[in-house]
C-alpha atoms as a PDB file:
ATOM      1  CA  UNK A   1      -6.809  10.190 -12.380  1.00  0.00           C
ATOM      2  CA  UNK A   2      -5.036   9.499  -9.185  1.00  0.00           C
ATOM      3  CA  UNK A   3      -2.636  11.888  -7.530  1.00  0.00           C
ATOM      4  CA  UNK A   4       0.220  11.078  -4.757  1.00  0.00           C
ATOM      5  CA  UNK A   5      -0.250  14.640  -2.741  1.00  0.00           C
ATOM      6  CA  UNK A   6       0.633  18.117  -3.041  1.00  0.00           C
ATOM      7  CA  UNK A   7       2.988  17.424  -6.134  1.00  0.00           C
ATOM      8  CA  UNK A   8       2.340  19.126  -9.151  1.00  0.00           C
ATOM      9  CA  UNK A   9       2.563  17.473 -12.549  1.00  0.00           C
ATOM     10  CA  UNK A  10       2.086  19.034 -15.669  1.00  0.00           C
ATOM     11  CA  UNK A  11      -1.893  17.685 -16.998  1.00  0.00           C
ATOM     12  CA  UNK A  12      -1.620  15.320 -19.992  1.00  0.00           C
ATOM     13  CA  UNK A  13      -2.344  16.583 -23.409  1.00  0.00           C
ATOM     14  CA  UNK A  14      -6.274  16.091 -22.678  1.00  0.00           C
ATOM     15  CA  UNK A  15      -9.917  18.139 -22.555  1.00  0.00           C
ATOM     16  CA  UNK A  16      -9.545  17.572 -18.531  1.00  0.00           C
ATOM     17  CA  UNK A  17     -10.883  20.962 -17.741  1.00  0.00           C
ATOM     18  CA  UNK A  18     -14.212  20.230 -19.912  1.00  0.00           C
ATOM     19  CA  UNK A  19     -14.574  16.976 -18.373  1.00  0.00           C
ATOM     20  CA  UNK A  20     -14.425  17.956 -14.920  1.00  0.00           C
ATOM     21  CA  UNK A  21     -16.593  21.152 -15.607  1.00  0.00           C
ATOM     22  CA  UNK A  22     -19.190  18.352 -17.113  1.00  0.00           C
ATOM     23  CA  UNK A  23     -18.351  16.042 -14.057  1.00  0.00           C
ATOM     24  CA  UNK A  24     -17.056  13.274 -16.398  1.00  0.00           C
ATOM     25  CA  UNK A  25     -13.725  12.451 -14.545  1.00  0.00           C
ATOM     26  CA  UNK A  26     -12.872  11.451 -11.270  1.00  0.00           C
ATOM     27  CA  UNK A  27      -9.561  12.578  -9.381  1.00  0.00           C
ATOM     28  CA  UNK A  28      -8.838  10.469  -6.492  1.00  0.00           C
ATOM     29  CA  UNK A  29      -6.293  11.035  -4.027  1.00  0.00           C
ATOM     30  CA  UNK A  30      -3.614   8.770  -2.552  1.00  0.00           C
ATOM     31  CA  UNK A  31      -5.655   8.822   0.920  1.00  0.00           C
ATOM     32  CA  UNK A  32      -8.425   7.750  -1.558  1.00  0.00           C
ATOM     33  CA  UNK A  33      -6.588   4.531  -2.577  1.00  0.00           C
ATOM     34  CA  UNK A  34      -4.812   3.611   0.655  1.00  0.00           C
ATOM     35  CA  UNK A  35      -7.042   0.815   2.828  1.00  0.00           C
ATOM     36  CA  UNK A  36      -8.717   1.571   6.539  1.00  0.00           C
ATOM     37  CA  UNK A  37      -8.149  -0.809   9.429  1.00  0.00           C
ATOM     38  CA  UNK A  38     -11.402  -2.305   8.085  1.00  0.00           C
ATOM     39  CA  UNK A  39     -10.522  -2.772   4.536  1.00  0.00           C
ATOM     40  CA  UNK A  40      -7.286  -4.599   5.555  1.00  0.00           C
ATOM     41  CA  UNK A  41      -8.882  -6.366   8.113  1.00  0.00           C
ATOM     42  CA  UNK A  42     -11.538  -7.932   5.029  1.00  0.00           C
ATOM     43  CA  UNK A  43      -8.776  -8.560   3.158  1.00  0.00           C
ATOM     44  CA  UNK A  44      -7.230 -10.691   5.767  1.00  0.00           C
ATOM     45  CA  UNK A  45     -10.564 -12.532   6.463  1.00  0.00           C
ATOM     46  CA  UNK A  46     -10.981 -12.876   3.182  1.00  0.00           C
ATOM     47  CA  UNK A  47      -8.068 -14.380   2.431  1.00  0.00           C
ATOM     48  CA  UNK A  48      -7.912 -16.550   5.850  1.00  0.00           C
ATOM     49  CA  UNK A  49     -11.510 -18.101   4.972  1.00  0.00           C
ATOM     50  CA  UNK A  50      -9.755 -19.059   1.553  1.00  0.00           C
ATOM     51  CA  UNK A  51      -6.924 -20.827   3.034  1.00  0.00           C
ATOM     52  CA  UNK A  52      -4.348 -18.014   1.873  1.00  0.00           C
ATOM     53  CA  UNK A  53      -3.370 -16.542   4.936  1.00  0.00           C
ATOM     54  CA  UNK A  54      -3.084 -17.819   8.342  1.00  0.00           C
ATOM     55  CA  UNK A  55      -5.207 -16.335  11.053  1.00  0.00           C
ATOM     56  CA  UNK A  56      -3.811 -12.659  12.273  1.00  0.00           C
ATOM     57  CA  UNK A  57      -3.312 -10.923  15.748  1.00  0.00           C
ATOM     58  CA  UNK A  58      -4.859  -7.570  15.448  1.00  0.00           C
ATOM     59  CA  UNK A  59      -1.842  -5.825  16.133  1.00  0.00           C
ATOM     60  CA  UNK A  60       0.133  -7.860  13.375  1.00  0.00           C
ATOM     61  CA  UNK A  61      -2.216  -6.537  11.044  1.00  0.00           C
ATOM     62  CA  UNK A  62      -2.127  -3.351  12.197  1.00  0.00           C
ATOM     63  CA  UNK A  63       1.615  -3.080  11.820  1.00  0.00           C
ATOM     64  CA  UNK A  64       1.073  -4.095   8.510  1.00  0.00           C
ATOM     65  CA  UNK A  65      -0.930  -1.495   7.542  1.00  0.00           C
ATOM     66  CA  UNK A  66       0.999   1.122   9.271  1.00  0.00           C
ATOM     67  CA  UNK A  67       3.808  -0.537   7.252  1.00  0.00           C
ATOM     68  CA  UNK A  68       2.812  -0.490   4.152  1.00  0.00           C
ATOM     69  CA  UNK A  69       0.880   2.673   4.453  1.00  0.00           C
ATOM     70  CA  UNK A  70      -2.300   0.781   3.661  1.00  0.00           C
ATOM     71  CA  UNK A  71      -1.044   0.118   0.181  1.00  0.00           C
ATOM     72  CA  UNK A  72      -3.105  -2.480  -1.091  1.00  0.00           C
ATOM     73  CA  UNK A  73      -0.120  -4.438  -2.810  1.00  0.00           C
ATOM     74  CA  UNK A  74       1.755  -3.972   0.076  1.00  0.00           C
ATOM     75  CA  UNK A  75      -0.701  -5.754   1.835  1.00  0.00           C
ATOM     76  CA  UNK A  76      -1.172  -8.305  -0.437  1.00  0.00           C
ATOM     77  CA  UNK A  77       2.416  -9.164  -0.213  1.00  0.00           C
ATOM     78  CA  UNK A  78       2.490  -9.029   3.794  1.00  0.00           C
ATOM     79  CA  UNK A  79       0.068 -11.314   4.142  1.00  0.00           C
ATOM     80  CA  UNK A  80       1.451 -13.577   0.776  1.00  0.00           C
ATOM     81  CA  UNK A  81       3.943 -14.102   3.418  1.00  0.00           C
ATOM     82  CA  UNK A  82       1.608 -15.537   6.401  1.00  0.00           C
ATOM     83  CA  UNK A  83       0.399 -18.592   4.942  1.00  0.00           C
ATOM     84  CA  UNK A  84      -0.478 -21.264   6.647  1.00  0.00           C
ATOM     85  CA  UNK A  85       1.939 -24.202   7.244  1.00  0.00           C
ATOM     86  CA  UNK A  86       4.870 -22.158   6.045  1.00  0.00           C
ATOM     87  CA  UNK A  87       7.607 -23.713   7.015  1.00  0.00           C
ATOM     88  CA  UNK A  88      10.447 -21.261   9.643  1.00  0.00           C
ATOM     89  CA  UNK A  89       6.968 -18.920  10.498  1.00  0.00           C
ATOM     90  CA  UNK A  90       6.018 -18.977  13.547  1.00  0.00           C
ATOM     91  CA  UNK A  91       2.314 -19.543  14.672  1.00  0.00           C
ATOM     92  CA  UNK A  92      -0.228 -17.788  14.051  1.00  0.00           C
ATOM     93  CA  UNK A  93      -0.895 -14.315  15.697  1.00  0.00           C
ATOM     94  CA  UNK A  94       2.671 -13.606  16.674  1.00  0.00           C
ATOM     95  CA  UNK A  95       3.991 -10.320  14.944  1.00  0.00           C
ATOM     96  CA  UNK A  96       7.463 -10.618  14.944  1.00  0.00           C
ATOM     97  CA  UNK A  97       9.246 -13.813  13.975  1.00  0.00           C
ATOM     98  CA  UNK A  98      13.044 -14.091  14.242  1.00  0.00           C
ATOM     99  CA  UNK A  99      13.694 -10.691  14.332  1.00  0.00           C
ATOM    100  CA  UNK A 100      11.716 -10.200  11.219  1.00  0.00           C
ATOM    101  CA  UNK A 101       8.483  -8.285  11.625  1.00  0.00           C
ATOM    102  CA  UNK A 102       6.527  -9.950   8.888  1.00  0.00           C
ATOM    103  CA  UNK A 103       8.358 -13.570   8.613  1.00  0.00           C
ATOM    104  CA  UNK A 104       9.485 -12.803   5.483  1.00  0.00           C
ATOM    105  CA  UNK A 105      13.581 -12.349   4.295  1.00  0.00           C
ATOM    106  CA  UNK A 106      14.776  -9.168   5.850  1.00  0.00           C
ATOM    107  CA  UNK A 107      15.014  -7.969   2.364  1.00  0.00           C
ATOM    108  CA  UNK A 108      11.372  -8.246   2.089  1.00  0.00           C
ATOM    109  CA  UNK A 109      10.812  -6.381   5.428  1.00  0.00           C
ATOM    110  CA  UNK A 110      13.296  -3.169   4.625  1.00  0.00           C
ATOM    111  CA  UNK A 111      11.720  -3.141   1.509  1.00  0.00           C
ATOM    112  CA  UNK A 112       8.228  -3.250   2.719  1.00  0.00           C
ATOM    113  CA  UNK A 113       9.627  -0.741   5.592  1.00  0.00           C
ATOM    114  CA  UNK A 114      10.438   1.766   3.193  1.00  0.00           C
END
């Protein structure tokens, strides 16, 4: 089960008190599922040595994980947005491109700023 913070939802119509008591479910947290500076920095090598991404400064990748509050998709569509020999991006490394933090529409970037 994953939970987004202090929130309190009712529990679904399930035995979840005899499963935890038997240590049969797992409750993760949204700190659980949000990546580290490492995580999103394998991601981005990852995805660089595959030819989907163009190389990243470390503090472009850091402001897109302070972005998208190290949201994997969020990620995933940041860097969707870096690839290489896109034409109006800039080169690689730079973290702002005309005015646009991530080189994507300005849609794209308030959304992502949200």
């Amino acid at each position: 089960m994953a939970s987004s913070g202090p929130r309190h939802l009712p529990e679904p119509a399930l035995p979840l008190a005899r499963w935890r008591a038997r240590g049969e479910v797992a409750e993760l947290s949204m700190a659980d599922l949000q990546f580290s500076a490492e995580d999103a920095n394998a991601l981005a090598m990852a995805r660089h040595a595959a030819g989907l991404t163009a190389a990243l400064s470390p503090d472009y990748l850091a402001q897109a994980l302070q972005r998208t509050q190290g949201w994997a998709a969020g990620l995933q569509l940041v860097l969707g947005h870096r690839q290489p020999g896109r034409r109006g991006h800039a080169p690689c490394g730079r973290h702002t491109i005309n005015g646009s933090a991530f080189g994507a529409s300005p849609a794209f970037d308030d959304h992502i700023g949200r």
